[in-house]
N, C-alpha and C. Protein backbone atom coordinates (compact mmCIF):
# COMPACT_ATOMS: atom_id res chain seq x y z
N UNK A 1 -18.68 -36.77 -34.59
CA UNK A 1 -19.39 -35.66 -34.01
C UNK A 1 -18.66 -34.38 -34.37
N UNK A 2 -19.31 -33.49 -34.76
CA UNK A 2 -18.81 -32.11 -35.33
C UNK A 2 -19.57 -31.08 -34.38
N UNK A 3 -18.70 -30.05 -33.69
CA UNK A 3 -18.53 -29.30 -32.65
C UNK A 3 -18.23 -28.01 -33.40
N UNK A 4 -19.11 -26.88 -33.02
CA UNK A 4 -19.16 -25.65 -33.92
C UNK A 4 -19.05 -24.76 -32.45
N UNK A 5 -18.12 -23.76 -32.60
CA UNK A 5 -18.06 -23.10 -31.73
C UNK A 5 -18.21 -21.38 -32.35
N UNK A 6 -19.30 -20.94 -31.80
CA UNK A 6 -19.49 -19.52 -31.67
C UNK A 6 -19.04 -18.67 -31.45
N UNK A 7 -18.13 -17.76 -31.97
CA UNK A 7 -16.97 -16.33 -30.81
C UNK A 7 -18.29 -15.40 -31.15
N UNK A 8 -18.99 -14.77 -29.99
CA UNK A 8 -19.38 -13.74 -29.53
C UNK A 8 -18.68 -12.57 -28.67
N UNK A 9 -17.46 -11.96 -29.15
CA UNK A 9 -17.25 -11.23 -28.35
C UNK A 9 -18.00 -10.52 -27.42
N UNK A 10 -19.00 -9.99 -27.46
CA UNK A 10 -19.86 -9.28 -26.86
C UNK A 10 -20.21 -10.07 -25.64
N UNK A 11 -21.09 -11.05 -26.55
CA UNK A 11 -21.39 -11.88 -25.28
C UNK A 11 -20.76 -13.04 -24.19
N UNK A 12 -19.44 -13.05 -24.92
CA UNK A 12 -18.43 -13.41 -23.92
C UNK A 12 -17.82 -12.62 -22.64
N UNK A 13 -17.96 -10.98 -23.35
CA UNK A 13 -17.36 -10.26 -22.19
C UNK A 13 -18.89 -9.71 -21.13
N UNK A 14 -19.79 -9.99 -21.62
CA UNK A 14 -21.06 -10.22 -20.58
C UNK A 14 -21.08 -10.99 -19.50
N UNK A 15 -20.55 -12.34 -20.31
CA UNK A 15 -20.51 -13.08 -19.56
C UNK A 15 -19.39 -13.22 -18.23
N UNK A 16 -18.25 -12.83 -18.80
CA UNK A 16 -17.15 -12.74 -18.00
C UNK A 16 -17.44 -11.95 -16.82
N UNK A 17 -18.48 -10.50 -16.74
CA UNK A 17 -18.78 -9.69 -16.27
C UNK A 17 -19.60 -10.42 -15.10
N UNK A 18 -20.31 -11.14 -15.76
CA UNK A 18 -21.69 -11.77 -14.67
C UNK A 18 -21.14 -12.55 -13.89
N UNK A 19 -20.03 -13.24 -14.30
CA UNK A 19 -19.39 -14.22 -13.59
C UNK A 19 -18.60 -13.91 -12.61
N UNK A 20 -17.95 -12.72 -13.07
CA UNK A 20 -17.09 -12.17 -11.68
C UNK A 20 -17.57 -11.47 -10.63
N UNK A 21 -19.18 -10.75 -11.63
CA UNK A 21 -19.93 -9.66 -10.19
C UNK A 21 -20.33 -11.00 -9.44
N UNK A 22 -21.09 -12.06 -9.76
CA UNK A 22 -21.62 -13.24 -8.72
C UNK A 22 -20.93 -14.05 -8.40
N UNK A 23 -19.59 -14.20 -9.00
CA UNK A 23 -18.60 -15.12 -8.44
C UNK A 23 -17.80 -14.81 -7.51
N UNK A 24 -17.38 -13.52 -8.28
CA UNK A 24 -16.02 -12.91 -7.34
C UNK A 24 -16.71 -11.46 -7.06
N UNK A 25 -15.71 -10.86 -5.89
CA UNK A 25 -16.32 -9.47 -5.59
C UNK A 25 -15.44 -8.95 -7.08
N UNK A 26 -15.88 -7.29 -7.16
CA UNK A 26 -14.42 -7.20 -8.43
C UNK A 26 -14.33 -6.61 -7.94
N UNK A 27 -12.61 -6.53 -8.16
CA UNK A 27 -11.56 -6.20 -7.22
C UNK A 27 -10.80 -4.86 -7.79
N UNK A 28 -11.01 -4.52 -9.16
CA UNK A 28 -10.77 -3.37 -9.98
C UNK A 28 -9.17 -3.60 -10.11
N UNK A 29 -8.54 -4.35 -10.30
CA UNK A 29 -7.29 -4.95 -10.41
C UNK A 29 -6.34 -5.29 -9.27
N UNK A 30 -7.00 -5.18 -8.10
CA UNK A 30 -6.28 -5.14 -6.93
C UNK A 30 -6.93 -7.11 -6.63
N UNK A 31 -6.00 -7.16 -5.76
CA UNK A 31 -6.28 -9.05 -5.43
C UNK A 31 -6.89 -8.87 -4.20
N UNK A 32 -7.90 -9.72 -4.17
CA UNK A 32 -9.07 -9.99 -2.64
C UNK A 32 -8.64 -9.84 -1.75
N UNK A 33 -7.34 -10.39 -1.59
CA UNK A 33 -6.59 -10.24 -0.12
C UNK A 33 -6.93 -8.90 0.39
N UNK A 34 -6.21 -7.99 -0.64
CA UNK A 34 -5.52 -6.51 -0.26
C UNK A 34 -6.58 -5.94 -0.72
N UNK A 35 -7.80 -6.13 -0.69
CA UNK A 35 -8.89 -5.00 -1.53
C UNK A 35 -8.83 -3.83 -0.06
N UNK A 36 -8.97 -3.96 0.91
CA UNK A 36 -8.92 -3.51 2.19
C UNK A 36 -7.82 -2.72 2.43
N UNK A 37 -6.34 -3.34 1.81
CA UNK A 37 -5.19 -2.30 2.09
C UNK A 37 -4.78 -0.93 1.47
N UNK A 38 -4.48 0.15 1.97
CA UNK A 38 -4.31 1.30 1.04
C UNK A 38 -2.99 0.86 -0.03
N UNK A 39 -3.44 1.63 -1.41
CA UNK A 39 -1.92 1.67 -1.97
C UNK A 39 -1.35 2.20 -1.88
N UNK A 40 0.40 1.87 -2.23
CA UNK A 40 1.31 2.60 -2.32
C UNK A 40 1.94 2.67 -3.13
N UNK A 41 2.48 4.34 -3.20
CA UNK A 41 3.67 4.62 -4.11
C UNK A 41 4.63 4.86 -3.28
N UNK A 42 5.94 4.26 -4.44
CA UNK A 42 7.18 4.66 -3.57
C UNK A 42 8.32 5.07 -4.87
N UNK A 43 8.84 6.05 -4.82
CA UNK A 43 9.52 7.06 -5.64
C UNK A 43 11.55 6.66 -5.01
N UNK A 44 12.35 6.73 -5.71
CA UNK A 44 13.40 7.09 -5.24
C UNK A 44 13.82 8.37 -5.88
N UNK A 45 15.27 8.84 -5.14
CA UNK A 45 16.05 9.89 -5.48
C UNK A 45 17.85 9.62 -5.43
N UNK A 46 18.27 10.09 -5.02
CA UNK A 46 19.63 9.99 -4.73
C UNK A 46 20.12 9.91 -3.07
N UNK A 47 18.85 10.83 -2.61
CA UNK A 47 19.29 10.94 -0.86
C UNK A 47 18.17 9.93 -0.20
N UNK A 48 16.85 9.85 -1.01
CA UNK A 48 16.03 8.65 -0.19
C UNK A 48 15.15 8.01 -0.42
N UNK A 49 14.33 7.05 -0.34
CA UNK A 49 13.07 6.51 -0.99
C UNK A 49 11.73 7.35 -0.24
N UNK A 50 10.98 7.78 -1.02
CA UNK A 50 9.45 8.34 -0.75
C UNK A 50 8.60 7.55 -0.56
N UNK A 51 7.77 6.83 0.67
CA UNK A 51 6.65 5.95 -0.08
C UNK A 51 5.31 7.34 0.45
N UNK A 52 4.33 6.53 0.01
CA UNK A 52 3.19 7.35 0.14
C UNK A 52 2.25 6.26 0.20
N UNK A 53 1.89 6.63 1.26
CA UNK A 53 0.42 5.39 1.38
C UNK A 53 -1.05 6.17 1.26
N UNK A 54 -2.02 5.58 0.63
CA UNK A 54 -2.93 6.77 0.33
C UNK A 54 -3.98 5.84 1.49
N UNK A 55 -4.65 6.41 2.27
CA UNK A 55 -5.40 6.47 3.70
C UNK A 55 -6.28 7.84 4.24
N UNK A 56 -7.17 7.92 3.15
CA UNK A 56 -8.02 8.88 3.82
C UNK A 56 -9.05 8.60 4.77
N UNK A 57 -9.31 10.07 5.22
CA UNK A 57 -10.59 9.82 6.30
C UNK A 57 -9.96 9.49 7.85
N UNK A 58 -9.27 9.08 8.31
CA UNK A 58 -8.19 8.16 9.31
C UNK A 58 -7.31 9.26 9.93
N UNK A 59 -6.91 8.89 11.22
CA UNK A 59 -6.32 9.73 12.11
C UNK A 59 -5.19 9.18 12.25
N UNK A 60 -3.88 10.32 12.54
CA UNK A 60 -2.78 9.57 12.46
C UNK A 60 -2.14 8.97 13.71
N UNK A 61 -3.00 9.27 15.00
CA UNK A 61 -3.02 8.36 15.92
C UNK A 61 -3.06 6.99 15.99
N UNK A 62 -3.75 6.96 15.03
CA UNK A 62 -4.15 5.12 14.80
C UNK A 62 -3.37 4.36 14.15
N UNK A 63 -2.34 5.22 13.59
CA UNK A 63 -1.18 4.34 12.38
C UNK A 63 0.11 4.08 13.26
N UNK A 64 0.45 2.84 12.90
CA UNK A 64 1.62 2.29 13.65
C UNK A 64 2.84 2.27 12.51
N UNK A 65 4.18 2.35 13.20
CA UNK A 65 5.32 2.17 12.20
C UNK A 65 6.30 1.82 13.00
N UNK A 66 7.08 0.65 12.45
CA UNK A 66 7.80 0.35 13.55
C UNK A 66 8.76 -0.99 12.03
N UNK A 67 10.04 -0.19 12.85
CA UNK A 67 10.94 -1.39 11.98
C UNK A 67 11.80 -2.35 13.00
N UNK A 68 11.88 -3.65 12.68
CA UNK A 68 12.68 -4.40 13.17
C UNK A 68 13.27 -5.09 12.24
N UNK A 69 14.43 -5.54 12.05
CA UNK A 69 15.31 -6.66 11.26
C UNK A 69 15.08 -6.09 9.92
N UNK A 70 15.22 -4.84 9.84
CA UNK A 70 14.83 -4.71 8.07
C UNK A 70 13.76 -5.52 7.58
N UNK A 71 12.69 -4.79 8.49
CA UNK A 71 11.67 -5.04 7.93
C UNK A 71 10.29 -4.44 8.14
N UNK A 72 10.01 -3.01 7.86
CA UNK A 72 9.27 -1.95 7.88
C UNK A 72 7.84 -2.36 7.87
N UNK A 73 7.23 -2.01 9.15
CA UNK A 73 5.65 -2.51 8.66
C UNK A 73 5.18 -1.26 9.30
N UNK A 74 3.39 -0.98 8.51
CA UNK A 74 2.79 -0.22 8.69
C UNK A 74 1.53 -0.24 9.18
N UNK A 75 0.87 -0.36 9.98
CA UNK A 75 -0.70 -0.57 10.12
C UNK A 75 -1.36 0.31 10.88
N UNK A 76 -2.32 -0.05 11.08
CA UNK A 76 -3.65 1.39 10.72
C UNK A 76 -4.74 0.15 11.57
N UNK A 77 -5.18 0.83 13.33
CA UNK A 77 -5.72 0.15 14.25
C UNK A 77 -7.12 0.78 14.15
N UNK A 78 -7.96 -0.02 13.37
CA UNK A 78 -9.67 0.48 13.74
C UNK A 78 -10.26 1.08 15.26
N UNK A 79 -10.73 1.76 15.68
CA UNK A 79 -10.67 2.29 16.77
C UNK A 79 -12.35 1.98 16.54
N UNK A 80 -13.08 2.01 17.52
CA UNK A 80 -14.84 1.32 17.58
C UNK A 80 -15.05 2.84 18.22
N UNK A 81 -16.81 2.60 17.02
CA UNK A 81 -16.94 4.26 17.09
C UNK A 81 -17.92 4.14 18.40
N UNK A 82 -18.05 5.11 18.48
CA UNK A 82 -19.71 4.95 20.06
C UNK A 82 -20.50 5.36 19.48
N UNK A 83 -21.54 4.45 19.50
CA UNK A 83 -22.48 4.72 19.16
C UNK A 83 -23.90 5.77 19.75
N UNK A 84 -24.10 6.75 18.94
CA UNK A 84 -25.20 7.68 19.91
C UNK A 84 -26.42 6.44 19.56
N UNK A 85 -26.87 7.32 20.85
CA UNK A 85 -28.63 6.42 21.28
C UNK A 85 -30.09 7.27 20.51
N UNK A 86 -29.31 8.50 20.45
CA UNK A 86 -30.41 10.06 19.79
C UNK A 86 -30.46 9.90 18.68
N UNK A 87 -29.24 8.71 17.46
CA UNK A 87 -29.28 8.75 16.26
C UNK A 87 -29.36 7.50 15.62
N UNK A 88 -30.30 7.87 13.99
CA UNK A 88 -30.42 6.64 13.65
C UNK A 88 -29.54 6.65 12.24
N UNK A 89 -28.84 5.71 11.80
CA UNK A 89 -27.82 5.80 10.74
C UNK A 89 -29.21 5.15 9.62
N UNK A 90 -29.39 6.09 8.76
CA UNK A 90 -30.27 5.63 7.64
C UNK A 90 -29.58 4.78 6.49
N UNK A 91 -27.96 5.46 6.26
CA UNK A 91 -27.36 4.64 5.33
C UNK A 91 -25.62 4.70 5.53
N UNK A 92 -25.08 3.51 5.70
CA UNK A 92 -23.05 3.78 6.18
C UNK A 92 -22.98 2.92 5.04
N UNK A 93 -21.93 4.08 4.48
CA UNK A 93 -20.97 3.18 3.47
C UNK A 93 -19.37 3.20 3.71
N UNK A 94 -19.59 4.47 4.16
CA UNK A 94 -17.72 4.27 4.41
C UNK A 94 -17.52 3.00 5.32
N UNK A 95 -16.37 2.58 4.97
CA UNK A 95 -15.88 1.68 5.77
C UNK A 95 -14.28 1.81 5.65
N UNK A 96 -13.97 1.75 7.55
CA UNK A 96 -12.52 1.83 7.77
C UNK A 96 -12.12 0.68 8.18
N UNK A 97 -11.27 -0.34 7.25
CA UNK A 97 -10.71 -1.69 7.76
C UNK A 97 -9.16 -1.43 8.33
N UNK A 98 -9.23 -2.47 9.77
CA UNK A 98 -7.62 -1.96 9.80
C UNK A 98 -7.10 -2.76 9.16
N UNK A 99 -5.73 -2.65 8.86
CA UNK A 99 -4.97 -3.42 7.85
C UNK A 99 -3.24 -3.36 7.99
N UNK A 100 -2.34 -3.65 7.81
CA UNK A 100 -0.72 -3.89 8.13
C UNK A 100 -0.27 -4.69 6.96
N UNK A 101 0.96 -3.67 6.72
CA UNK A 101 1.44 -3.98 5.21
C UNK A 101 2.90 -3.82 5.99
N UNK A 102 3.75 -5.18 5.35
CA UNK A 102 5.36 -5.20 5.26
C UNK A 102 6.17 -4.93 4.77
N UNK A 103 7.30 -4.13 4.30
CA UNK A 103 8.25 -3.92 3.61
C UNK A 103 9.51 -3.81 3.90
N UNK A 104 10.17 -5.05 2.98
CA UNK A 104 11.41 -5.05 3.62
C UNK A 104 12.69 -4.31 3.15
N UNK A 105 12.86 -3.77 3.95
CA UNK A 105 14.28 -2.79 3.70
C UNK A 105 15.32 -2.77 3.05
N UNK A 106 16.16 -1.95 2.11
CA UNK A 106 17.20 -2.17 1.29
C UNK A 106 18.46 -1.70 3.01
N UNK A 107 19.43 -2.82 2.15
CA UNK A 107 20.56 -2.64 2.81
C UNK A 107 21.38 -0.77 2.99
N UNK A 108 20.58 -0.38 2.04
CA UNK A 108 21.25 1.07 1.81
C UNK A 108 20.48 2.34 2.66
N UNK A 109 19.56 1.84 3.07
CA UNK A 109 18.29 2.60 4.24
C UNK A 109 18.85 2.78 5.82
N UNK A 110 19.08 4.36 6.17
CA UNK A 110 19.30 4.32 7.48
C UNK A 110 18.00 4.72 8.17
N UNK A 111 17.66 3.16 8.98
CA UNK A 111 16.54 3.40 9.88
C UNK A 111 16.34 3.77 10.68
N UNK A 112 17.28 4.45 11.10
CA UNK A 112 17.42 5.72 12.27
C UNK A 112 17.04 6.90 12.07
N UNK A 113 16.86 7.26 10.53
CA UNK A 113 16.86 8.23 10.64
C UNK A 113 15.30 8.54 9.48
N UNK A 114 14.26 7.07 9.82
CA UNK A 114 12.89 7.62 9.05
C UNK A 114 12.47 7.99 9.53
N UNK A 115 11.33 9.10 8.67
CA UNK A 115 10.47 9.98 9.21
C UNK A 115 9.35 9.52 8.23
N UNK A 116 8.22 10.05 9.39
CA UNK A 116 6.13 10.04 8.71
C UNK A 116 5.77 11.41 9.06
N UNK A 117 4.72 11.49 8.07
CA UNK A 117 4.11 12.74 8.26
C UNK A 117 2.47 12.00 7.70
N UNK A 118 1.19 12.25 8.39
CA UNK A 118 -0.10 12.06 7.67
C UNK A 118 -1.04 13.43 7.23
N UNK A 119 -1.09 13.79 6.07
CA UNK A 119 -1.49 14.70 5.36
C UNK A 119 -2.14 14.42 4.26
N UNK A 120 -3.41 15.78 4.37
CA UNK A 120 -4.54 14.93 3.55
C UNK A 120 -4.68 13.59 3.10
N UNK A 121 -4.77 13.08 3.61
CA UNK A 121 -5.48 11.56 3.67
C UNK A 121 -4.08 11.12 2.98
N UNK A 122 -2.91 10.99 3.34
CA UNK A 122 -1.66 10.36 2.84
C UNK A 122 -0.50 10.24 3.63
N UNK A 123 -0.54 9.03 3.97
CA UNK A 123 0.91 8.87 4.79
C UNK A 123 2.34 8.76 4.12
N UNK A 124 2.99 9.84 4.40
CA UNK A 124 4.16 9.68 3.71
C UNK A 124 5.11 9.45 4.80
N UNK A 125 5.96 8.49 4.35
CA UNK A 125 7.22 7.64 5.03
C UNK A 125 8.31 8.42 4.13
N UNK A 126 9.33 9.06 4.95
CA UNK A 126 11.08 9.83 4.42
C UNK A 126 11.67 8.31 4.97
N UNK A 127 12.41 7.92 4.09
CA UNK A 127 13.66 6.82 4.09
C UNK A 127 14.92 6.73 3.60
N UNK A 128 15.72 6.96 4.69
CA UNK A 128 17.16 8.06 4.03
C UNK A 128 17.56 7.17 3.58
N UNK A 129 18.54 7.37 2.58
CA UNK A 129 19.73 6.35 2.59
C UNK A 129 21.11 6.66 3.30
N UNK A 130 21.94 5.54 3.83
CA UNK A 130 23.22 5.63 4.40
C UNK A 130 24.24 6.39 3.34
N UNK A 131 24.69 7.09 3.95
CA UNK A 131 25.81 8.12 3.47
C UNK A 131 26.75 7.21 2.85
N UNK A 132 27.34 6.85 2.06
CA UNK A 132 28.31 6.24 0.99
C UNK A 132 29.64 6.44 1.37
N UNK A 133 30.22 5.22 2.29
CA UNK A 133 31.84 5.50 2.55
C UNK A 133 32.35 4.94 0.80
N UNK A 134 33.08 6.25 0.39
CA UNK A 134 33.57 6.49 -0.79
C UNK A 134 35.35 6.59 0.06
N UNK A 135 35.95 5.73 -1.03
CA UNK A 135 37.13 5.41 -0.58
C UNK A 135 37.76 6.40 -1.53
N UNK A 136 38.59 7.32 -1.28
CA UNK A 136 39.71 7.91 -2.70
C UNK A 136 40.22 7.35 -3.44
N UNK A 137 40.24 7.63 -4.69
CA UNK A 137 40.40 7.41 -5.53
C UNK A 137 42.40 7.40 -5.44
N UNK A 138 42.73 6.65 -5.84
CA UNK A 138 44.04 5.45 -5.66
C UNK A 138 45.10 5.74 -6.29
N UNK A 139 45.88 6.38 -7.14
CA UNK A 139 46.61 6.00 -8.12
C UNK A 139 47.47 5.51 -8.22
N UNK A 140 47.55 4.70 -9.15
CA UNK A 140 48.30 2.90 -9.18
C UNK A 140 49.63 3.46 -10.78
N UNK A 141 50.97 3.55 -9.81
CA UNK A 141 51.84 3.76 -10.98
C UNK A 141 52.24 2.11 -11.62
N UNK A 142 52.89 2.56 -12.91
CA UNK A 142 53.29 1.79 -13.69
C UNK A 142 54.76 1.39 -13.64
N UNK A 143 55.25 0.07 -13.39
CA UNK A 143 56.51 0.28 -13.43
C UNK A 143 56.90 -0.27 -14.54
């Protein structure tokens, strides 16, 4: 038996397409789990790590931060809207999921001393680092 196989690029990446809109939601490179969670960036410097969580639309009442055991979590509590009785919603797309993300702490982070700020739709977390006991420098004669 002789087996001939076709490369259609084209219609392979059609296919790939059809398969993921009816198979899978697409996720635009993010994984199903976390399609719901905001991303983050997180930057260092010399004095501290930056993260930035991007969260628009959202009040910063509703965001929680709280570290225990070196281990930084963040979440964001859906609050239920009231509904008026005078109005009829013709079409909702936004959607606010709550969601809680973990991150665990470098040994070099003083957690005493983070700070948040939520601005335009971005939560930024300040994460100092511990001040560096630097021992003097020694000098070791020769005998």
């Amino acid at each position: 038996m002789t087996m001939i196989k076709v490369n259609h690029p084209v219609q392979r990446n059609l296919n790939s397409f059809i398969d993921e809109f009816f198979n899978e939601l697409p996720t635009f490179g993010r994984n199903i789990n976390n399609l719901f969670t905001p991303a983050v960036n997180i930057v260092e410097n010399n004095e501290a790590y930056h993260m930035e969580l991007m969260a628009p639309g959202r009040n910063k009442e509703d965001f929680s931060i709280a570290v225990d055991k070196n281990l930084l979590t963040i979440s964001y509590e859906k609050k239920e809207e009231v509904k008026k009785e005078d109005v009829k919603t013709v079409r909702r797309e936004f959607s606010f999921q709550s969601f809680k993300r973990s991150f665990n702490l470098d040994e070099k982070i003083n957690a005493d001393g983070i700070q948040a700020r939520y601005e335009n739709g971005i939560l930024k977390v300040f994460l100092p680092k511990k001040a560096e006991v630097t021992q003097p420098v020694k000098s070791i004669t020769i005998e």
